[in-house]
PDB file of N, CA and C in Angstrom:
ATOM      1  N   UNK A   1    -102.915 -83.492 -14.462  1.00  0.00           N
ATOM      2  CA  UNK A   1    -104.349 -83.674 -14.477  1.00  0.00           C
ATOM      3  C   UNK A   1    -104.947 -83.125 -15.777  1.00  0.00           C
ATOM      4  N   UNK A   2    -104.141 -82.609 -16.146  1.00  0.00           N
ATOM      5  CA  UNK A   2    -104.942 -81.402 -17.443  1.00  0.00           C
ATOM      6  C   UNK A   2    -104.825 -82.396 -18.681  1.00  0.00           C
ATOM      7  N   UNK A   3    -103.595 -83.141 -18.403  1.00  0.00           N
ATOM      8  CA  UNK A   3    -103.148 -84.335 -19.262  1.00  0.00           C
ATOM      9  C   UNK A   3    -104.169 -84.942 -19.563  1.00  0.00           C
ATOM     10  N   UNK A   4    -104.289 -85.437 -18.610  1.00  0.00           N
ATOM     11  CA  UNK A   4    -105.527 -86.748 -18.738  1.00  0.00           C
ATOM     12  C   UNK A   4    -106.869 -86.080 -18.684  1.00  0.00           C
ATOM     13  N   UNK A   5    -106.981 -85.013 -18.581  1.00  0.00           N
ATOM     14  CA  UNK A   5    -108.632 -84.956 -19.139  1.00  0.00           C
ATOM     15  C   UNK A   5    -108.364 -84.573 -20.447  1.00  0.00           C
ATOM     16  N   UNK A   6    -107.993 -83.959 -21.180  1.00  0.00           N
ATOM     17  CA  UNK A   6    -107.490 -83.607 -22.381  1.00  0.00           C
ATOM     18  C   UNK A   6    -107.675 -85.218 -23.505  1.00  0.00           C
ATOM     19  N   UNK A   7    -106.594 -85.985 -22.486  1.00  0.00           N
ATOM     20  CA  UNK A   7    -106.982 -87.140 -23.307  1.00  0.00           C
ATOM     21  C   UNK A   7    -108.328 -87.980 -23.085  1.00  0.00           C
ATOM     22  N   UNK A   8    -109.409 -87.644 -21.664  1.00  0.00           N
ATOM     23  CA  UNK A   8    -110.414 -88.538 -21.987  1.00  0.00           C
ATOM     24  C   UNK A   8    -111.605 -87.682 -23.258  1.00  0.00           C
ATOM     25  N   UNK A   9    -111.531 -86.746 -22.707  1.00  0.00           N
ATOM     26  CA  UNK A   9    -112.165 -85.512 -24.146  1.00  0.00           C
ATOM     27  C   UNK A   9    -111.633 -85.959 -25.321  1.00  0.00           C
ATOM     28  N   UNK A  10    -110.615 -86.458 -26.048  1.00  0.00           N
ATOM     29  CA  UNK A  10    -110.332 -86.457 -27.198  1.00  0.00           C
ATOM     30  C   UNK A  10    -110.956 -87.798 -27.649  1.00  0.00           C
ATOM     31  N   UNK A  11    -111.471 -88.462 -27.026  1.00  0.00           N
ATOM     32  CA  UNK A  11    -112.159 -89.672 -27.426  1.00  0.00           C
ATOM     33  C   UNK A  11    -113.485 -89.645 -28.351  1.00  0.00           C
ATOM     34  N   UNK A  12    -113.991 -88.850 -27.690  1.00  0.00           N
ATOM     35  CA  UNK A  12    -116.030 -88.047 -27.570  1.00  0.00           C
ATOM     36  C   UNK A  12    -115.534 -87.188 -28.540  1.00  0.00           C
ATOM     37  N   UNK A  13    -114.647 -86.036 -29.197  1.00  0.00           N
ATOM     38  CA  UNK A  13    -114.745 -85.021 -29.456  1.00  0.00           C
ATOM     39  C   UNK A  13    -114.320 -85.755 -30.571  1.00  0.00           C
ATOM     40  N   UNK A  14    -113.173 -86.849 -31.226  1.00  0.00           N
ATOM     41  CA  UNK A  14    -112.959 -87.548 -32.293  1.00  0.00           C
ATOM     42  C   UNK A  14    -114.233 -88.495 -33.133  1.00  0.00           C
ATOM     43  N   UNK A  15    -114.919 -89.444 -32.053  1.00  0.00           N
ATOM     44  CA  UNK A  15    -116.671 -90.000 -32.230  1.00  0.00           C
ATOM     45  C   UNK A  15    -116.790 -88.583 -32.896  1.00  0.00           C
ATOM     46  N   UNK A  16    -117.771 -87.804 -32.085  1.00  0.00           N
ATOM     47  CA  UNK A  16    -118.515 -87.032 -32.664  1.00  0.00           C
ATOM     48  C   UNK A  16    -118.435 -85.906 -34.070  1.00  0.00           C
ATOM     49  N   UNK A  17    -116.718 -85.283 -33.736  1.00  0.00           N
ATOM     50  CA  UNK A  17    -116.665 -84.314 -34.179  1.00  0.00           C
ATOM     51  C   UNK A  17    -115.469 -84.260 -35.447  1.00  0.00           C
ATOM     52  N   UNK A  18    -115.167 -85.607 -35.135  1.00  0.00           N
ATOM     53  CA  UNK A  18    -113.617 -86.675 -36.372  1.00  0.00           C
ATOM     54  C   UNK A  18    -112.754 -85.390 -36.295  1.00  0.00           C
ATOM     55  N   UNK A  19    -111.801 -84.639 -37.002  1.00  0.00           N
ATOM     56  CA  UNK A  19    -110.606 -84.333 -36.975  1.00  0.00           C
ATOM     57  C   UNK A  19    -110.341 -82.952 -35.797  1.00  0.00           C
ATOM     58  N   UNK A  20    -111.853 -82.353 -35.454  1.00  0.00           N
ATOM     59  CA  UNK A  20    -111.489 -81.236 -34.171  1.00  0.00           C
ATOM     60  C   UNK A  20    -110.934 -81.937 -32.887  1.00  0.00           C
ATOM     61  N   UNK A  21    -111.053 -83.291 -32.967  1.00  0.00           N
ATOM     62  CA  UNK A  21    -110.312 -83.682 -31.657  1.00  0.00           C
ATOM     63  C   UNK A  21    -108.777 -83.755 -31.990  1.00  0.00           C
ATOM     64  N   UNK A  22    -108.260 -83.341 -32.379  1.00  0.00           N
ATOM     65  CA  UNK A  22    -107.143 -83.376 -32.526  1.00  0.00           C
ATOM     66  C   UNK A  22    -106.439 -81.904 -31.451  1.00  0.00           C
ATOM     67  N   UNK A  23    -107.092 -81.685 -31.350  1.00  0.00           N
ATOM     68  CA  UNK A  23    -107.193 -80.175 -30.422  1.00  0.00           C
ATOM     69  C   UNK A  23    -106.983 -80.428 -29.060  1.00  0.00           C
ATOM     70  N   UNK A  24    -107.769 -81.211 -28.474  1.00  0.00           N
ATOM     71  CA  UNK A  24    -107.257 -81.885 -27.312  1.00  0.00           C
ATOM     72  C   UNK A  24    -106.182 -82.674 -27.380  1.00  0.00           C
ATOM     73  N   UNK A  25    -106.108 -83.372 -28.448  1.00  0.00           N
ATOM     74  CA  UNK A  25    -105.031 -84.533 -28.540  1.00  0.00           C
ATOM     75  C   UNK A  25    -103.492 -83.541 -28.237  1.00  0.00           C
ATOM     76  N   UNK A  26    -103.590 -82.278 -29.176  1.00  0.00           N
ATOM     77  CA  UNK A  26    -102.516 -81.782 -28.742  1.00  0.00           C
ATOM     78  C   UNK A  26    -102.401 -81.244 -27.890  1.00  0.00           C
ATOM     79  N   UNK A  27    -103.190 -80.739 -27.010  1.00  0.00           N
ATOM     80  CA  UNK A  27    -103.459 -80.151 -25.617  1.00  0.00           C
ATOM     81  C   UNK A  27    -102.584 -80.796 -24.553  1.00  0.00           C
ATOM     82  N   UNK A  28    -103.197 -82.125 -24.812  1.00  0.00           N
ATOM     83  CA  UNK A  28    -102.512 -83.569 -23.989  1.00  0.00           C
ATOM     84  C   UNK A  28    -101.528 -84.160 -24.358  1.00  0.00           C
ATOM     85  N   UNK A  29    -100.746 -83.466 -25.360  1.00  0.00           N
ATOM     86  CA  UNK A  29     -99.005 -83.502 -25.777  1.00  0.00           C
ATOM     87  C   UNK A  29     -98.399 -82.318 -24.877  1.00  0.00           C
ATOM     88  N   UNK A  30     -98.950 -81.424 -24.928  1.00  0.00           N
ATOM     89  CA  UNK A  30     -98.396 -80.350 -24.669  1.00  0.00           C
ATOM     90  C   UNK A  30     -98.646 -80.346 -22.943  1.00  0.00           C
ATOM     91  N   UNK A  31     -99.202 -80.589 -22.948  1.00  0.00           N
ATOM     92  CA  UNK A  31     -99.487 -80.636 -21.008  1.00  0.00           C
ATOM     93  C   UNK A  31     -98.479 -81.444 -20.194  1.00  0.00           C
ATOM     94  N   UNK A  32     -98.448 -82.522 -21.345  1.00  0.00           N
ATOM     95  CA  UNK A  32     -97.695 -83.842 -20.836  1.00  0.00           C
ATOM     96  C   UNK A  32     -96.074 -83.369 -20.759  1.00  0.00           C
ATOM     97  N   UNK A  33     -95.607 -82.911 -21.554  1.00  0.00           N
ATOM     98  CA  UNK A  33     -94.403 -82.282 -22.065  1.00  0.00           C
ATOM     99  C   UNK A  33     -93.641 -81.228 -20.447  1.00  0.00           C
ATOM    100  N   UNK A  34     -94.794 -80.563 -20.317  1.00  0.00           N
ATOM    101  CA  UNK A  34     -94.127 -79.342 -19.633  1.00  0.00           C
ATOM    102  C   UNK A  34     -94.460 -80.017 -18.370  1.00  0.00           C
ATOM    103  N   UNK A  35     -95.544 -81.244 -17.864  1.00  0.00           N
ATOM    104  CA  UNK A  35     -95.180 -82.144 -16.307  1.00  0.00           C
ATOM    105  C   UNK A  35     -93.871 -82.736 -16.362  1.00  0.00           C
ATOM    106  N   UNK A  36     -93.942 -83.368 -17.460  1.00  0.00           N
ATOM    107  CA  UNK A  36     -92.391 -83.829 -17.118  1.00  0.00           C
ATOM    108  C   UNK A  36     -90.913 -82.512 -17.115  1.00  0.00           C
ATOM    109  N   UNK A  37     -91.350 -81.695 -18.074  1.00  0.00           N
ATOM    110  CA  UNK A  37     -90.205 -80.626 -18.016  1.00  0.00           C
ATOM    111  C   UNK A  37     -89.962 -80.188 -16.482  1.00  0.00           C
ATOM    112  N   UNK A  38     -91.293 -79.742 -15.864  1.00  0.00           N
ATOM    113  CA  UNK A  38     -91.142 -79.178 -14.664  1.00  0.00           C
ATOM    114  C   UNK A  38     -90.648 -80.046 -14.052  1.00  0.00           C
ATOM    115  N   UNK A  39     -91.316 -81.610 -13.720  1.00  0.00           N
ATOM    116  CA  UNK A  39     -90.695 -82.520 -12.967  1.00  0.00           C
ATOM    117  C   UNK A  39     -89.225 -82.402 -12.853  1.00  0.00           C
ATOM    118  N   UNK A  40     -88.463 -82.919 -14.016  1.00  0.00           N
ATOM    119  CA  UNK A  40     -87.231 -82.404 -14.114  1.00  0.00           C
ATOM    120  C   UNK A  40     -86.532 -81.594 -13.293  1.00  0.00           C
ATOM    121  N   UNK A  41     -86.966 -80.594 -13.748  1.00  0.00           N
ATOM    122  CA  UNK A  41     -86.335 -79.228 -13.139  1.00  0.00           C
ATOM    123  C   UNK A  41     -86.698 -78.946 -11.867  1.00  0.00           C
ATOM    124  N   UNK A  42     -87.869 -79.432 -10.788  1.00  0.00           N
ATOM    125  CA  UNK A  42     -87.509 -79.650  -9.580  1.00  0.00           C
ATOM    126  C   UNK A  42     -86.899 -80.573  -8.972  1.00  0.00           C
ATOM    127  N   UNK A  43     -87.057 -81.742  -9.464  1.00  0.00           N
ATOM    128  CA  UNK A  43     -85.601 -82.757  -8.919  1.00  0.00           C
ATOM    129  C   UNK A  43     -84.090 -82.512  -9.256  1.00  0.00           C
ATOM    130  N   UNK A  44     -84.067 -81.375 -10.131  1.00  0.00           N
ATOM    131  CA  UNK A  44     -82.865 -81.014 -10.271  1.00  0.00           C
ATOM    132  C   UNK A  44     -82.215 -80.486  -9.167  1.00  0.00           C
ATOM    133  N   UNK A  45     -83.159 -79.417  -8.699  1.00  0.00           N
ATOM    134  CA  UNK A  45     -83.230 -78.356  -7.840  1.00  0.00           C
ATOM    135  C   UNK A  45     -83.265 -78.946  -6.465  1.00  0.00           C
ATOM    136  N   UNK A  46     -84.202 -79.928  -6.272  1.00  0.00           N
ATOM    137  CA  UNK A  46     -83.704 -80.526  -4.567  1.00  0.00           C
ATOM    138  C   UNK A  46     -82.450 -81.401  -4.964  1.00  0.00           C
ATOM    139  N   UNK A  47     -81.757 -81.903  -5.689  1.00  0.00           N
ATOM    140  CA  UNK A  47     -80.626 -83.017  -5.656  1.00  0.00           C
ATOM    141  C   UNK A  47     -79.509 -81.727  -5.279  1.00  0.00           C
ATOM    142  N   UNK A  48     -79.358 -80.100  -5.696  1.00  0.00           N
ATOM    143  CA  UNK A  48     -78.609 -79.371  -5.581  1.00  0.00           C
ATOM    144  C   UNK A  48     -78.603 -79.169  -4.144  1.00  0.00           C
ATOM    145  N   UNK A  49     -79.931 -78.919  -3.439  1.00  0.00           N
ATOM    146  CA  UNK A  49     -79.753 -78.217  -1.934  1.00  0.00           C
ATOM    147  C   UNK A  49     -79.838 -79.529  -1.503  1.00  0.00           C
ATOM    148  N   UNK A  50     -80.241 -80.647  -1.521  1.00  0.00           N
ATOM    149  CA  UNK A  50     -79.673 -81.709  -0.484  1.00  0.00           C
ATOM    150  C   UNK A  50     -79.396 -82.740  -1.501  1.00  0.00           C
ATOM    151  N   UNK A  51     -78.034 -83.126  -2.045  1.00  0.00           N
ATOM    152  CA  UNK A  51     -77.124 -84.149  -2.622  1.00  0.00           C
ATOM    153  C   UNK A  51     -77.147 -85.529  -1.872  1.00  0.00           C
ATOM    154  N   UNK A  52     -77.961 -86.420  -2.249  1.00  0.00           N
ATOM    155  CA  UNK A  52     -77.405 -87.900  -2.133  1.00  0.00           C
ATOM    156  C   UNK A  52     -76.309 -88.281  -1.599  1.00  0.00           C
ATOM    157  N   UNK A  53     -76.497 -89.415  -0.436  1.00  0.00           N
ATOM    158  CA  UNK A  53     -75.074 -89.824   0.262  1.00  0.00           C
ATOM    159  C   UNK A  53     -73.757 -90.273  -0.591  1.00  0.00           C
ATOM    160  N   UNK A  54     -72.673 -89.962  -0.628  1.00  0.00           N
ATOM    161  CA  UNK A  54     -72.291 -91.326  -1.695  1.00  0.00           C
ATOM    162  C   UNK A  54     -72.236 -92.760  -1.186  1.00  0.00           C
ATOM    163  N   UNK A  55     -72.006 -93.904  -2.298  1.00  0.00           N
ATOM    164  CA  UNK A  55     -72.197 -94.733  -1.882  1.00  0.00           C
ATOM    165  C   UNK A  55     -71.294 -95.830  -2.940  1.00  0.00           C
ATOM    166  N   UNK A  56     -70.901 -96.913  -2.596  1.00  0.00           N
ATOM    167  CA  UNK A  56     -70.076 -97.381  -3.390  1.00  0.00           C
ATOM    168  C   UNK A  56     -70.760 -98.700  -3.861  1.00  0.00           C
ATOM    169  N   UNK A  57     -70.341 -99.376  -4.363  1.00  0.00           N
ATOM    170  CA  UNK A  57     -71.058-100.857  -5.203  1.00  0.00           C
ATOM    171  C   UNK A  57     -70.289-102.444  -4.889  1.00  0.00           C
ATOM    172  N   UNK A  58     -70.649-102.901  -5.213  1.00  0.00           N
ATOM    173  CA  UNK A  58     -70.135-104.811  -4.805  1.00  0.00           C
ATOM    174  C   UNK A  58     -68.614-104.276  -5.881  1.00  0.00           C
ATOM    175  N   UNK A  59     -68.033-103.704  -6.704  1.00  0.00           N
ATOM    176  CA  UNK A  59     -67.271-103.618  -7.472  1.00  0.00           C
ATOM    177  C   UNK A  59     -66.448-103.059  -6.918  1.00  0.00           C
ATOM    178  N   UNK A  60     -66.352-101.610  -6.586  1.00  0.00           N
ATOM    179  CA  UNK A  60     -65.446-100.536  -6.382  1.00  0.00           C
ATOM    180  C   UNK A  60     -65.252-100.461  -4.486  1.00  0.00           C
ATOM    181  N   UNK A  61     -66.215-101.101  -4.026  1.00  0.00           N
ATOM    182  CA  UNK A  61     -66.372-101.391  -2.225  1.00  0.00           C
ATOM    183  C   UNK A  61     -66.709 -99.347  -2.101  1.00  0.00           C
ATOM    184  N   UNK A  62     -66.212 -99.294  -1.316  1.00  0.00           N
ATOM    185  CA  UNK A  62     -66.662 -98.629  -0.097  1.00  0.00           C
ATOM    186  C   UNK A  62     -66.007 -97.050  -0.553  1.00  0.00           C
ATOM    187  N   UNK A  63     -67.073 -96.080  -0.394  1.00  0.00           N
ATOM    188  CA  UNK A  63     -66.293 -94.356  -0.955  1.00  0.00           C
ATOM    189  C   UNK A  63     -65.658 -94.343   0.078  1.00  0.00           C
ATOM    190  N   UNK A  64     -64.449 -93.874  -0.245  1.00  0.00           N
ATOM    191  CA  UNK A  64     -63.152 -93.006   0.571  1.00  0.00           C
ATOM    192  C   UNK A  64     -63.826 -91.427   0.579  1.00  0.00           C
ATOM    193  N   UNK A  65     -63.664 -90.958   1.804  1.00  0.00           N
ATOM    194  CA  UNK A  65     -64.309 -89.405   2.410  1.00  0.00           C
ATOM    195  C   UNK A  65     -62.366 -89.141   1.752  1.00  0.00           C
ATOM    196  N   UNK A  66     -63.212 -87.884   1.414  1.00  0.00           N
ATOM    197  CA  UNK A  66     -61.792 -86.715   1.052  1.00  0.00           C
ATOM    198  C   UNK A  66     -61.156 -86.230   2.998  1.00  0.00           C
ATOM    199  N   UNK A  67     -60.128 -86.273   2.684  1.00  0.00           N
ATOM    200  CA  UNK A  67     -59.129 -85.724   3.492  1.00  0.00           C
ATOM    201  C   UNK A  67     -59.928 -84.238   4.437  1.00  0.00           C
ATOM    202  N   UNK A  68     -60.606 -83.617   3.585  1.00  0.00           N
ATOM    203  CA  UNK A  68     -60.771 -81.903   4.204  1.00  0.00           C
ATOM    204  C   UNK A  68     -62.201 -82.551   5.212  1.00  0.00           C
ATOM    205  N   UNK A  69     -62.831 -83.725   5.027  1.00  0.00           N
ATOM    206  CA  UNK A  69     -63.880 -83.429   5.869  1.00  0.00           C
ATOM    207  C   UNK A  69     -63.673 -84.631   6.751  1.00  0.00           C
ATOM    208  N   UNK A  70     -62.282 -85.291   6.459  1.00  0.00           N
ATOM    209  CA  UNK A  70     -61.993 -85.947   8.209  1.00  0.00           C
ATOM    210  C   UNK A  70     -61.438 -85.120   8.870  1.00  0.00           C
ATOM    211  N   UNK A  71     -61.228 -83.629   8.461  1.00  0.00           N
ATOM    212  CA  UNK A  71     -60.448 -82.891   9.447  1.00  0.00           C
ATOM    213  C   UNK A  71     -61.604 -82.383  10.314  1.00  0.00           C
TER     214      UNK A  71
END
């Protein structure tokens, strides 16, 4: 959210004020940067505590379960 107001401010603040908008402009680099960083790093973090089924493709057919967890 900080993103995008950052970038509707840099519009008005460039009109009016020509190179101080650049201040927001980088605001709204930098905001943008660390949503996606974080994003990241919590989908990292749930794929660890709950891992995706496997699953196999029209190519390779069907995952074989390891031996220890048909026991």
């Amino acid at each position: 959210m900080l993103a995008v107001a950052c970038s509707a401010v840099t519009i008005f603040i460039f009109i009016y004020f020509q190179w101080w908008g650049m201040l927001p402009l980088g605001g709204a680099c930098v905001f943008a940067a660390l949503m996606v960083i974080c994003k990241r790093a919590q989908e990292s973090e749930e794929r660890k505590a709950n891992p995706p089924a496997p699953e196999g493709d029209f190519i390779t057919g069907r995952v074989q379960k390891n031996d220890k967890e048909n026991n």
